[in-house]
N, C-alpha and C. Protein backbone atom coordinates (compact mmCIF):
# COMPACT_ATOMS: atom_id res chain seq x y z
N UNK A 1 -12.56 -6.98 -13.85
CA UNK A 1 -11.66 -6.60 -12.77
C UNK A 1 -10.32 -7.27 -13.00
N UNK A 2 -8.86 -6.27 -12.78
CA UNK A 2 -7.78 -7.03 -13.20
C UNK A 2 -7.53 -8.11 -11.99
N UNK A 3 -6.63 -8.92 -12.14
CA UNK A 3 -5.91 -9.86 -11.96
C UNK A 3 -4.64 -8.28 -10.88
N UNK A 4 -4.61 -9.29 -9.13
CA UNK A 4 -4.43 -8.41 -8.36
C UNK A 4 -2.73 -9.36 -8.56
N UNK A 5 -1.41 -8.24 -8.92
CA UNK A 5 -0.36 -8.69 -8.91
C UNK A 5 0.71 -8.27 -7.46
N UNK A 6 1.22 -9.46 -6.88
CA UNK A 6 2.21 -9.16 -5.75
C UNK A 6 3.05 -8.08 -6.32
N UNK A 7 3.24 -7.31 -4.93
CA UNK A 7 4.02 -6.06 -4.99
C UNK A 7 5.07 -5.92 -4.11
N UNK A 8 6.64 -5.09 -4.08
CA UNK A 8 7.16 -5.40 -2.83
C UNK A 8 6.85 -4.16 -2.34
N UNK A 9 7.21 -4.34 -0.51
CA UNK A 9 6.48 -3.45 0.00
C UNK A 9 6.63 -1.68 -0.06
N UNK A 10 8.34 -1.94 -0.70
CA UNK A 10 8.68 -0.57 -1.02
C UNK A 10 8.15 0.09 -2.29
N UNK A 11 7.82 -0.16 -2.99
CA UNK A 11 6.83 0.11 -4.35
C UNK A 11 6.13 0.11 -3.85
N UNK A 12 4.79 -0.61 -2.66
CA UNK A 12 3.49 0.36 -2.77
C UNK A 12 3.62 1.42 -1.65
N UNK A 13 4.71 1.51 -0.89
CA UNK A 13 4.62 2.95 0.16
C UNK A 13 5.39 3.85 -1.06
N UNK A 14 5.47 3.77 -2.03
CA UNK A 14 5.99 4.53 -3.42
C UNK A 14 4.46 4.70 -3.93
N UNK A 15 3.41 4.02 -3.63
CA UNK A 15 2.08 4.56 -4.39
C UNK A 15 1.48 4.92 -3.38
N UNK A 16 1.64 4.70 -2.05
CA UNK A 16 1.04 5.41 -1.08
C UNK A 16 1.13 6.71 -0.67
N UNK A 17 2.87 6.90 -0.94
CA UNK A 17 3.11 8.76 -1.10
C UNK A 17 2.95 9.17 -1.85
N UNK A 18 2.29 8.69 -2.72
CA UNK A 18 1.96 9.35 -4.48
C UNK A 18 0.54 9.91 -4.49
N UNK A 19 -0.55 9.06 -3.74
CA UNK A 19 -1.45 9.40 -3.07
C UNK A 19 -1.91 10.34 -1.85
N UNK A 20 -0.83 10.50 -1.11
CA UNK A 20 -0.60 11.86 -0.28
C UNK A 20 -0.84 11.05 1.48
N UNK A 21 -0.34 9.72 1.32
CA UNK A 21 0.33 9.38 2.27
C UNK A 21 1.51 9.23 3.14
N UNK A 22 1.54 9.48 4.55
CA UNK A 22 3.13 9.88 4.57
C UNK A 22 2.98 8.96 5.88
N UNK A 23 4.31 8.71 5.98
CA UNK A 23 4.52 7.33 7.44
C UNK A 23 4.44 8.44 8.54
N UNK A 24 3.57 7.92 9.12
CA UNK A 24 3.27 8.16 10.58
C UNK A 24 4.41 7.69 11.68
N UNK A 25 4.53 6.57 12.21
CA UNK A 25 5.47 5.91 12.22
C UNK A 25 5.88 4.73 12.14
N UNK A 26 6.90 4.39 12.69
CA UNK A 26 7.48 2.33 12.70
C UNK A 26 7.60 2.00 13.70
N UNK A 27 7.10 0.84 13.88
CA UNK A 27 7.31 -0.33 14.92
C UNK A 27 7.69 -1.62 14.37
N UNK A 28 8.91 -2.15 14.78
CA UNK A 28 9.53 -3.42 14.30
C UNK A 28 9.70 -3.13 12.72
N UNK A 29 9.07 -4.54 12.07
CA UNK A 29 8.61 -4.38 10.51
C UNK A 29 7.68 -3.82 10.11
N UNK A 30 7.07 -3.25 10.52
CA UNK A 30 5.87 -2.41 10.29
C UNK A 30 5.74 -1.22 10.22
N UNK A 31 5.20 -0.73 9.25
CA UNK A 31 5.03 0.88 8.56
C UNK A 31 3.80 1.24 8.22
N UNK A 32 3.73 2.71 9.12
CA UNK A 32 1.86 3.13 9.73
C UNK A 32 1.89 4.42 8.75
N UNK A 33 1.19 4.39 7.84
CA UNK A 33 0.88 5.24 7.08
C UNK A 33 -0.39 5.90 7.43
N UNK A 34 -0.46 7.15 7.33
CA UNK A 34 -1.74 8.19 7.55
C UNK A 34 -2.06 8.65 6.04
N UNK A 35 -3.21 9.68 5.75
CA UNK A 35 -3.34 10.39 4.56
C UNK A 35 -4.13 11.37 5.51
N UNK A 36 -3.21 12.54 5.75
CA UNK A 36 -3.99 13.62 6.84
C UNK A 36 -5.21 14.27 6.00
N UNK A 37 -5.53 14.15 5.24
CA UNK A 37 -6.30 14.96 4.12
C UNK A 37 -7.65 13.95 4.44
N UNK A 38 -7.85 12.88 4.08
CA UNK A 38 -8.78 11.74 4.59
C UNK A 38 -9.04 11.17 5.59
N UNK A 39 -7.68 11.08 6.09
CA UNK A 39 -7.89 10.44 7.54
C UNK A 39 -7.73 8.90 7.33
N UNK A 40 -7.26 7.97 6.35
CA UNK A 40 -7.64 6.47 6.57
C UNK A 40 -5.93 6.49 6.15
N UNK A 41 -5.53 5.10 6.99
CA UNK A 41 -4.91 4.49 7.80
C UNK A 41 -4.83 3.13 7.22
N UNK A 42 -3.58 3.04 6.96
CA UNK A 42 -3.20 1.83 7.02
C UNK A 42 -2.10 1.60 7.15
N UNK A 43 -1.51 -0.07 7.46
CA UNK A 43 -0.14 -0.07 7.65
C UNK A 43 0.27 -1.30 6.75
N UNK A 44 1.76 -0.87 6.22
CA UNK A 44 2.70 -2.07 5.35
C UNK A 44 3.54 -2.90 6.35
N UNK A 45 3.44 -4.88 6.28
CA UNK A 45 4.37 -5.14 6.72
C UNK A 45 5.97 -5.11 5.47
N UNK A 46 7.26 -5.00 6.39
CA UNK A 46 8.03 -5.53 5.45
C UNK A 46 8.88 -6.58 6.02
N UNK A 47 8.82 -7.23 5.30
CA UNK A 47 9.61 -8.59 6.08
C UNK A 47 10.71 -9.14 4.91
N UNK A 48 11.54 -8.87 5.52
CA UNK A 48 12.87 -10.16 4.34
C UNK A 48 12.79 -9.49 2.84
N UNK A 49 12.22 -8.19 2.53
CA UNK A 49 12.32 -7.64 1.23
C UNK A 49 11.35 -8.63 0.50
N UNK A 50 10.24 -9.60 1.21
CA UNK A 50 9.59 -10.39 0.43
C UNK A 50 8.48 -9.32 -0.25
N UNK A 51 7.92 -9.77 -1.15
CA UNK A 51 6.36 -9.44 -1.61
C UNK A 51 5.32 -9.38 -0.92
N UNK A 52 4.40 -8.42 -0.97
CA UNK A 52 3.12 -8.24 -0.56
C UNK A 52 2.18 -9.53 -1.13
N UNK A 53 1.47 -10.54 -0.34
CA UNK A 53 0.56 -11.62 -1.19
C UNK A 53 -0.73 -10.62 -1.11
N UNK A 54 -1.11 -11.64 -2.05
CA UNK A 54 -2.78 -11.27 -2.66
C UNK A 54 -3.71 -10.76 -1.64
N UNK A 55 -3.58 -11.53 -0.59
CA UNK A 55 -4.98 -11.28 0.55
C UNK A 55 -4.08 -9.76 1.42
N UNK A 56 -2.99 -9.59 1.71
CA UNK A 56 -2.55 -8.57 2.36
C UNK A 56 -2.73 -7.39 1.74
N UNK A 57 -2.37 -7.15 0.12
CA UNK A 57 -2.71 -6.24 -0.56
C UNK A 57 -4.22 -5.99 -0.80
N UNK A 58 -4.92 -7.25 -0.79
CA UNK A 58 -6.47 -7.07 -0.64
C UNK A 58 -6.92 -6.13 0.39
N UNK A 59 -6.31 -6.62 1.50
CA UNK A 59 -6.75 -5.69 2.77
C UNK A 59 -6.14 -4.34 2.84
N UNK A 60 -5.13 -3.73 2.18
CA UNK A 60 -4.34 -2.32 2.64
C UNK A 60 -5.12 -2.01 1.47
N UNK A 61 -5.58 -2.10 -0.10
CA UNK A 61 -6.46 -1.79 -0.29
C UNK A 61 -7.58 -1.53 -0.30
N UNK A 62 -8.58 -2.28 0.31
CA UNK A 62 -9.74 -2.39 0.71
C UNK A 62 -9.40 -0.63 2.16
N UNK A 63 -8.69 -0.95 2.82
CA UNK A 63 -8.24 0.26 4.10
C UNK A 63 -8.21 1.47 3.13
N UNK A 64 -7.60 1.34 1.91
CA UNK A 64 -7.74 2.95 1.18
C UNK A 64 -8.29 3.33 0.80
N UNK A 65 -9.44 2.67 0.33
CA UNK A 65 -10.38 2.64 -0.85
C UNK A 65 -9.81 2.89 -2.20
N UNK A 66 -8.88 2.06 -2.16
CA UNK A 66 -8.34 2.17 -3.65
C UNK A 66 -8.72 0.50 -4.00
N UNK A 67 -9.92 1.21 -6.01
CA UNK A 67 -9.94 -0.11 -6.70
C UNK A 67 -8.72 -0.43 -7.00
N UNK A 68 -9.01 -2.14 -7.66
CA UNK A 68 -7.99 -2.70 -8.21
C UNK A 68 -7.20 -2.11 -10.00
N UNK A 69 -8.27 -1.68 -10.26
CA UNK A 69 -8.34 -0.76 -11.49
C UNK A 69 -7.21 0.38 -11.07
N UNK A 70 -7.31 0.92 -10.20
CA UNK A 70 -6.67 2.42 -9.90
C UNK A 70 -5.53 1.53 -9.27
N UNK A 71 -4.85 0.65 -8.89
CA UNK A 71 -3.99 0.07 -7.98
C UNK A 71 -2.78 -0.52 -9.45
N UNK A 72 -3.65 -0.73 -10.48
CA UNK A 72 -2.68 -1.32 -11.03
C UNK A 72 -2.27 0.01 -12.00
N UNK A 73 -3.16 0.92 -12.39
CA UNK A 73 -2.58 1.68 -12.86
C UNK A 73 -1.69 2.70 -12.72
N UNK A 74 -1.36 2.35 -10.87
CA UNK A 74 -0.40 3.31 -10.38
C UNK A 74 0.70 2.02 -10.19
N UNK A 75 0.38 1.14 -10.45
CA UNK A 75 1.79 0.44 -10.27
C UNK A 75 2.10 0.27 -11.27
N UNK A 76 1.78 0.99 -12.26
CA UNK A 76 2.50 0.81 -13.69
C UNK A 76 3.13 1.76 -13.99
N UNK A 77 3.00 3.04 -13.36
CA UNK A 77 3.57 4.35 -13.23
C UNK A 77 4.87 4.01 -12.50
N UNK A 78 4.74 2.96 -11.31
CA UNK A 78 5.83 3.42 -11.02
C UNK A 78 7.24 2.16 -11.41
């Protein structure tokens, strides 16, 4: 299993619409993504243009069911 690398938050709502997610809506820093096709839900914080850490991306993945395998190979795409 790879080695899970910080992401910023605008690159993964760049792999989230790539996946056929589209923002639902915003509140504050926060961005509510749907995938009407599936139905699962999750949301990105963005704060200060910082990075996504390890355990946050753990969890919006774990919400997609996207492996870490398939996570890095779309962040290499983009």
């Amino acid at each position: 299993m790879p080695k899970l690398v910080p992401i910023s938050p605008h690159k993964l709502i760049k792999i989230l619409k790539k996946l056929g997610f589209r923002e639902e809506r915003i509140r504050g820093s926060h961005h509510f993504f749907v995938n009407p096709i599936s139905k699962k839900t999750t949301t990105i914080p963005i704060h200060n243009n910082e990075s996504l850490g390890i355990g946050i991306l753990k969890l919006i993945l774990k919400d997609i069911n996207l492996s870490t395998e398939e996570y890095e190979k779309l962040r290499k795409t983009i």
